[in-house]
C-alpha atoms as a PDB file:
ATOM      1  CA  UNK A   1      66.016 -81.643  64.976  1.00  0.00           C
ATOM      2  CA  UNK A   2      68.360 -78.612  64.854  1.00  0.00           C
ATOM      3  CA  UNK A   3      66.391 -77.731  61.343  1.00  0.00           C
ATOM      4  CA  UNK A   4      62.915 -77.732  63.082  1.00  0.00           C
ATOM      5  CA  UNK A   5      64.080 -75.184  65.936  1.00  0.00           C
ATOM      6  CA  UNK A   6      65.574 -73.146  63.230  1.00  0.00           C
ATOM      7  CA  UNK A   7      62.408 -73.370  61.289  1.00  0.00           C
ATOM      8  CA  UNK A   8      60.279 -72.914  63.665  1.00  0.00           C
ATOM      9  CA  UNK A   9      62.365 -69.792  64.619  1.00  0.00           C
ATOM     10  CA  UNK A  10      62.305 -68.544  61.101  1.00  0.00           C
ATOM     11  CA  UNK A  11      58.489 -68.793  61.053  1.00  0.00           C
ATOM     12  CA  UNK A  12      58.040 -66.873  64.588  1.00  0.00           C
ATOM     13  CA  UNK A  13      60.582 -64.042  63.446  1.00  0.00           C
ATOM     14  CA  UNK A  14      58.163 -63.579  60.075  1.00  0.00           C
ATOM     15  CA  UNK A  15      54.808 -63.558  61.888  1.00  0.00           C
ATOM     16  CA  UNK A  16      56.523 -61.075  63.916  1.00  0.00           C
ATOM     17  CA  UNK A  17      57.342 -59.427  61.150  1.00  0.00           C
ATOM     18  CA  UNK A  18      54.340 -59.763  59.540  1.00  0.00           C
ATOM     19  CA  UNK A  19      52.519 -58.513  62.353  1.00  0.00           C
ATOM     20  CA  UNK A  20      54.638 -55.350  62.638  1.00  0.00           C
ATOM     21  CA  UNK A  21      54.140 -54.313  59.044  1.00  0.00           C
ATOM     22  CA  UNK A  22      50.268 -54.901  59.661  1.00  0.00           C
ATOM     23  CA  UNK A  23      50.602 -52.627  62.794  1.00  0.00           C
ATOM     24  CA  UNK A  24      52.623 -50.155  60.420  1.00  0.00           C
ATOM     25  CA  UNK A  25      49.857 -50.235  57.977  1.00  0.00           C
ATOM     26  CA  UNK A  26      47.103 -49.568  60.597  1.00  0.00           C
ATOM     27  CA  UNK A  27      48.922 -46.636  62.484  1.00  0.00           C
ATOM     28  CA  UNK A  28      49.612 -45.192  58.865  1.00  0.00           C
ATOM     29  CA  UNK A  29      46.358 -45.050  58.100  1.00  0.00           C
ATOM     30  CA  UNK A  30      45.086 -43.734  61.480  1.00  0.00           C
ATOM     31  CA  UNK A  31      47.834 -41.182  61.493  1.00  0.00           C
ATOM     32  CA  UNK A  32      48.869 -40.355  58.956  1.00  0.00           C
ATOM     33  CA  UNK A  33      46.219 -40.690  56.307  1.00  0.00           C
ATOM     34  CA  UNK A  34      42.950 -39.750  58.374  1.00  0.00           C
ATOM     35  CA  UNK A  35      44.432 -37.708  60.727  1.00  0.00           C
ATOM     36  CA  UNK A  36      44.681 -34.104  60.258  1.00  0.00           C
ATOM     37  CA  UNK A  37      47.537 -33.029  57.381  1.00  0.00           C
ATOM     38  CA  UNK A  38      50.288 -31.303  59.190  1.00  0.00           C
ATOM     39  CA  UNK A  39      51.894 -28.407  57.134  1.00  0.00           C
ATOM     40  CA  UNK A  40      54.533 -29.173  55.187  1.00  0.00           C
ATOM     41  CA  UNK A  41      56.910 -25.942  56.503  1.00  0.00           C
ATOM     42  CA  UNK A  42      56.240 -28.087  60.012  1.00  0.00           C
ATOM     43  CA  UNK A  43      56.788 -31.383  58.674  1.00  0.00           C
ATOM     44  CA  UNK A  44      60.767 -30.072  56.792  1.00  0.00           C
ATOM     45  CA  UNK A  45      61.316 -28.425  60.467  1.00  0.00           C
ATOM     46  CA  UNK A  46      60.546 -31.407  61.882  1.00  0.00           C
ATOM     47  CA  UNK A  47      62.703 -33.890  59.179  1.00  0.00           C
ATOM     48  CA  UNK A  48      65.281 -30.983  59.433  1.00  0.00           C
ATOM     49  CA  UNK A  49      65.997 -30.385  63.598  1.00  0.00           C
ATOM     50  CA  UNK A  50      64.956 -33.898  64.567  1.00  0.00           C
ATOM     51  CA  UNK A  51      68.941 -35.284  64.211  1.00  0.00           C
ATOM     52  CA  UNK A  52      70.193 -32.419  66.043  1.00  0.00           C
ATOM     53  CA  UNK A  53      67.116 -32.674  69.056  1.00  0.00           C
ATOM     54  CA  UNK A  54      68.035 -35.868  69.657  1.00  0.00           C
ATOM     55  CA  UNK A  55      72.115 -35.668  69.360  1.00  0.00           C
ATOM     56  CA  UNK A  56      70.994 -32.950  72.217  1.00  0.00           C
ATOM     57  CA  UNK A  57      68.907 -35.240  73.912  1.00  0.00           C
ATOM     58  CA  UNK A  58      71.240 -37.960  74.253  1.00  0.00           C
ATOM     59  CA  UNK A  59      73.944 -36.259  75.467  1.00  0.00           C
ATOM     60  CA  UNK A  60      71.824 -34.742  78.222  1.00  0.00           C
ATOM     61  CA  UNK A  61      70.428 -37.819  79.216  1.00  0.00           C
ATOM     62  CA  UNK A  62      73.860 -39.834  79.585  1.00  0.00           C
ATOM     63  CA  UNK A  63      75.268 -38.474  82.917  1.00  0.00           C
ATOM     64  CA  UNK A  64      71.300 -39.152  83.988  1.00  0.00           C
ATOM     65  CA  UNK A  65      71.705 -42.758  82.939  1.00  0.00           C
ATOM     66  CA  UNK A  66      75.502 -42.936  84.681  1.00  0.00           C
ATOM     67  CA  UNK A  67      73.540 -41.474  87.956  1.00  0.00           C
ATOM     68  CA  UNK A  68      70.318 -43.641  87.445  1.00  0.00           C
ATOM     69  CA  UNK A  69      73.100 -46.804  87.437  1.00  0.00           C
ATOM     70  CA  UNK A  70      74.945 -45.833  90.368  1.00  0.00           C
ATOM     71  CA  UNK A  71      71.833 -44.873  92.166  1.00  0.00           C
ATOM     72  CA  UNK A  72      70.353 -48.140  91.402  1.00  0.00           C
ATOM     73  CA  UNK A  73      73.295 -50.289  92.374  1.00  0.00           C
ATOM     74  CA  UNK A  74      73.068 -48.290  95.765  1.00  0.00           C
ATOM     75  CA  UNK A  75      69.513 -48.679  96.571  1.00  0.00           C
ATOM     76  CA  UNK A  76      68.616 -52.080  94.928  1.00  0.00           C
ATOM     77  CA  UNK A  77      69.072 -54.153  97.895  1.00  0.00           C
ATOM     78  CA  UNK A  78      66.609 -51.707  99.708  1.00  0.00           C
ATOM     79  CA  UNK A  79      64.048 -52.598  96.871  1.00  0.00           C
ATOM     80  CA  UNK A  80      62.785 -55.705  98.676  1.00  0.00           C
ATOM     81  CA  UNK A  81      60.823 -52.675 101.155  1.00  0.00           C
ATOM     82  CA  UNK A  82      58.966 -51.480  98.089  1.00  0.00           C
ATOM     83  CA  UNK A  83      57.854 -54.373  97.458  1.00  0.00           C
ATOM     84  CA  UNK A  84      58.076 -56.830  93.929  1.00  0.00           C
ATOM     85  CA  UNK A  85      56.389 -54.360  92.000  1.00  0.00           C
ATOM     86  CA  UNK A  86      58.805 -50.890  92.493  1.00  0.00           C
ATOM     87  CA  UNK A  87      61.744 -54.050  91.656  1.00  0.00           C
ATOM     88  CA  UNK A  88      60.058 -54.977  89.101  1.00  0.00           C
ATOM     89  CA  UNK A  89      59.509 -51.371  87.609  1.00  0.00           C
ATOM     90  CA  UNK A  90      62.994 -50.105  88.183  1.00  0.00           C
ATOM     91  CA  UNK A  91      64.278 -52.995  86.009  1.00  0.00           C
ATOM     92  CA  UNK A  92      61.748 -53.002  82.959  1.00  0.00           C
ATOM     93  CA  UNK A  93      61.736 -49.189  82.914  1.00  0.00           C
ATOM     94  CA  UNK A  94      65.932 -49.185  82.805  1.00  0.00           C
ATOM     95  CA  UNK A  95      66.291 -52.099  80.579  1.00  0.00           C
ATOM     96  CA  UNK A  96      63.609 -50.785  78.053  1.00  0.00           C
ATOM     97  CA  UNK A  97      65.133 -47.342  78.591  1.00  0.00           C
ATOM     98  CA  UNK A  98      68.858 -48.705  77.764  1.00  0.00           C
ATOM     99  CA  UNK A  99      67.115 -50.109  73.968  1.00  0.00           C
ATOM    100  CA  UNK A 100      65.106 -46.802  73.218  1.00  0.00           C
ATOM    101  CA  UNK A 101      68.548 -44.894  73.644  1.00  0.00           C
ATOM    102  CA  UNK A 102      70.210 -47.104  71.633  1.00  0.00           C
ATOM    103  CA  UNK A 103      67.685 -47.387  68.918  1.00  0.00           C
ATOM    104  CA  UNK A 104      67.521 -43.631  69.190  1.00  0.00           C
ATOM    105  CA  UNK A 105      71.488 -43.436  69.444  1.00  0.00           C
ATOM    106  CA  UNK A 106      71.677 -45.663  66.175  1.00  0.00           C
ATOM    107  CA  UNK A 107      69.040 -43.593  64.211  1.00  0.00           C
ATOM    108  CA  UNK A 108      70.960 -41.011  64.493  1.00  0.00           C
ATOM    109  CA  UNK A 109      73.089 -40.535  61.577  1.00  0.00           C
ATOM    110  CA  UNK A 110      70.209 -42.047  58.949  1.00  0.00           C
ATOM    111  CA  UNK A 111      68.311 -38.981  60.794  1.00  0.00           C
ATOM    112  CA  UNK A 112      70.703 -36.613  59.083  1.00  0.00           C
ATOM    113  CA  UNK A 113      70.206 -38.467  55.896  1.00  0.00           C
ATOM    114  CA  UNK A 114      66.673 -38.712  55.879  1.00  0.00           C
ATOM    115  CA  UNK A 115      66.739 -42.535  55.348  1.00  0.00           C
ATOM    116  CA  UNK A 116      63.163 -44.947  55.678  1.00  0.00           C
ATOM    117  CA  UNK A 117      65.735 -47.140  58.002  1.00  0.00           C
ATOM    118  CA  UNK A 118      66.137 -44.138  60.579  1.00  0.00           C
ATOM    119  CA  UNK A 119      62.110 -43.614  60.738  1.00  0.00           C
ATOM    120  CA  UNK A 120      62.006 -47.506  60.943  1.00  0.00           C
ATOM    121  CA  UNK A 121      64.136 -47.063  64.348  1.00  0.00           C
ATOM    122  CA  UNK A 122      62.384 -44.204  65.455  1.00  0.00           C
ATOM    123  CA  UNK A 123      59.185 -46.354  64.982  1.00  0.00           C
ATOM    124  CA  UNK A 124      60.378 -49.082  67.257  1.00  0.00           C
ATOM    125  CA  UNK A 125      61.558 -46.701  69.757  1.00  0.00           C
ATOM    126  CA  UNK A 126      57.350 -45.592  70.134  1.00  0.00           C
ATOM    127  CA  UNK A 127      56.398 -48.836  70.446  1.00  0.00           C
ATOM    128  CA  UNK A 128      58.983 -50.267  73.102  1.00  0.00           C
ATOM    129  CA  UNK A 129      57.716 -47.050  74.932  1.00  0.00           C
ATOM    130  CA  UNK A 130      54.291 -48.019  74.725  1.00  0.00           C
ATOM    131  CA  UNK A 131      55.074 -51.818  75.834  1.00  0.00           C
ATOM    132  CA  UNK A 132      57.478 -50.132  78.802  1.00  0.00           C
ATOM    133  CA  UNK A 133      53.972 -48.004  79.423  1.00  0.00           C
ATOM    134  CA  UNK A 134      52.087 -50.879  79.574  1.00  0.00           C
ATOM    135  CA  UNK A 135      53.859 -52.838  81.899  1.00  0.00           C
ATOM    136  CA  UNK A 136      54.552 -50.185  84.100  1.00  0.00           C
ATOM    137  CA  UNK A 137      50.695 -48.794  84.477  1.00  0.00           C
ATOM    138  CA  UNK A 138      51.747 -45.483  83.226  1.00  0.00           C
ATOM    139  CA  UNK A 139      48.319 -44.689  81.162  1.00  0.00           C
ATOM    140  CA  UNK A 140      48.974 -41.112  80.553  1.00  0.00           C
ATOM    141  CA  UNK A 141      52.106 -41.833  78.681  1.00  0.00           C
ATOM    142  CA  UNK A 142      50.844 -44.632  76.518  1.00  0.00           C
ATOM    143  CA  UNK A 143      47.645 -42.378  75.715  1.00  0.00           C
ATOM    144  CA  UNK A 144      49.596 -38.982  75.620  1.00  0.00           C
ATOM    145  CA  UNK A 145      53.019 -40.139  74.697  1.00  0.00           C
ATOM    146  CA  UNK A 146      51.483 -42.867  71.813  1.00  0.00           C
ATOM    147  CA  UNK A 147      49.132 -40.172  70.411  1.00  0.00           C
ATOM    148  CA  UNK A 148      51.876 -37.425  69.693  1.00  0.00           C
ATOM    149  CA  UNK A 149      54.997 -39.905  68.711  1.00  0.00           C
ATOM    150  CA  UNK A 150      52.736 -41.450  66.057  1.00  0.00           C
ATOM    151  CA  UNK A 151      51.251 -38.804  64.912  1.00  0.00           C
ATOM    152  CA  UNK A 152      54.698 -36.581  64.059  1.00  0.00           C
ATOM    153  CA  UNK A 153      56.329 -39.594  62.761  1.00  0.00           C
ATOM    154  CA  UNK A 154      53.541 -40.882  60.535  1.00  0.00           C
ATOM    155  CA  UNK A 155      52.941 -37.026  59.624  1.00  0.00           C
ATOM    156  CA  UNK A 156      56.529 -36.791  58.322  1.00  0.00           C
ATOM    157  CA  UNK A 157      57.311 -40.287  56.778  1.00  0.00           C
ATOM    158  CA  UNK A 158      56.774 -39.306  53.506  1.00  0.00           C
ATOM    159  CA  UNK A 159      60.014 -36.938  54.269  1.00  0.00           C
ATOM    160  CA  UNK A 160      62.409 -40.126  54.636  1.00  0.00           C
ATOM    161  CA  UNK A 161      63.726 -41.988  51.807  1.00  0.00           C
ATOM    162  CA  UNK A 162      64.541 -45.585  51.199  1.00  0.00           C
END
């Protein structure tokens, strides 16, 4: 029995797989094939700066997470007067926020390197920000926010080595 959960498992994580490298293959071909070439001065810019942007970015962001936490603790029992949906919200936004960072956190050093498994990260950070878009209504930042991400990262792929 235990070999038929972990099959059946196995054969969810590669669908899941499957269907992200089919997504991949789409958004490649939207953005970065029929999509309007960036430059390539812009693309090395971006390759070059984007480690350092978001070493910056984290650190700036970290006493806003330690304040978001402590600000949360403090006012969660007062979420019942906003009703299920603010609850709801608050926790999808922070717990999807928490995996971005440390997606982002762990690109990081393959950043500097210009290694595919950096992009790959980078990649999954877009589209847990388009799922935390989704499920928190926000339409201008899965149109706006999908549209740019996607279109500098499949723009400057080609720049990242396996």
């Amino acid at each position: 029995m235990l070999r038929n959960v972990h099959n059946g498992f196995m054969t969810a994580q590669t669908q899941s797989n499957q269907s992200l490298a089919q997504l991949e293959t789409t958004l490649e071909e939207y953005f970065g094939k029929k999509a309007p070439a960036m430059p390539d001065d812009i693309k090395e810019l971006i390759v070059k700066f984007s480690p350092w942007i978001s070493v910056i970015a984290l650190v700036m962001t970290l006493p806003l997470i330690l304040g978001v936490l402590g600000l949360g603790t403090l006012l969660m029992p007062f979420s019942i007067f906003g009703g299920a949906t603010f609850g709801f919200k608050y926790i999808v936004t922070f717990a999807l926020t928490a995996v971005m960072i440390l997606l982002e956190a762990l690109a990081i050093p393959g950043l500097f390197k210009r290694e595919k498994q950096a992009w790959r990260k980078l990649y999954y950070v877009s589209l847990i920000s388009l799922v935390e878009s989704i499920l928190t209504l926000n339409i201008s930042g899965l149109i706006l926010g999908g549209l740019i991400s996607f279109y500098i990262l499949f723009q400057t792929k080609e720049k990242f080595t396996n």
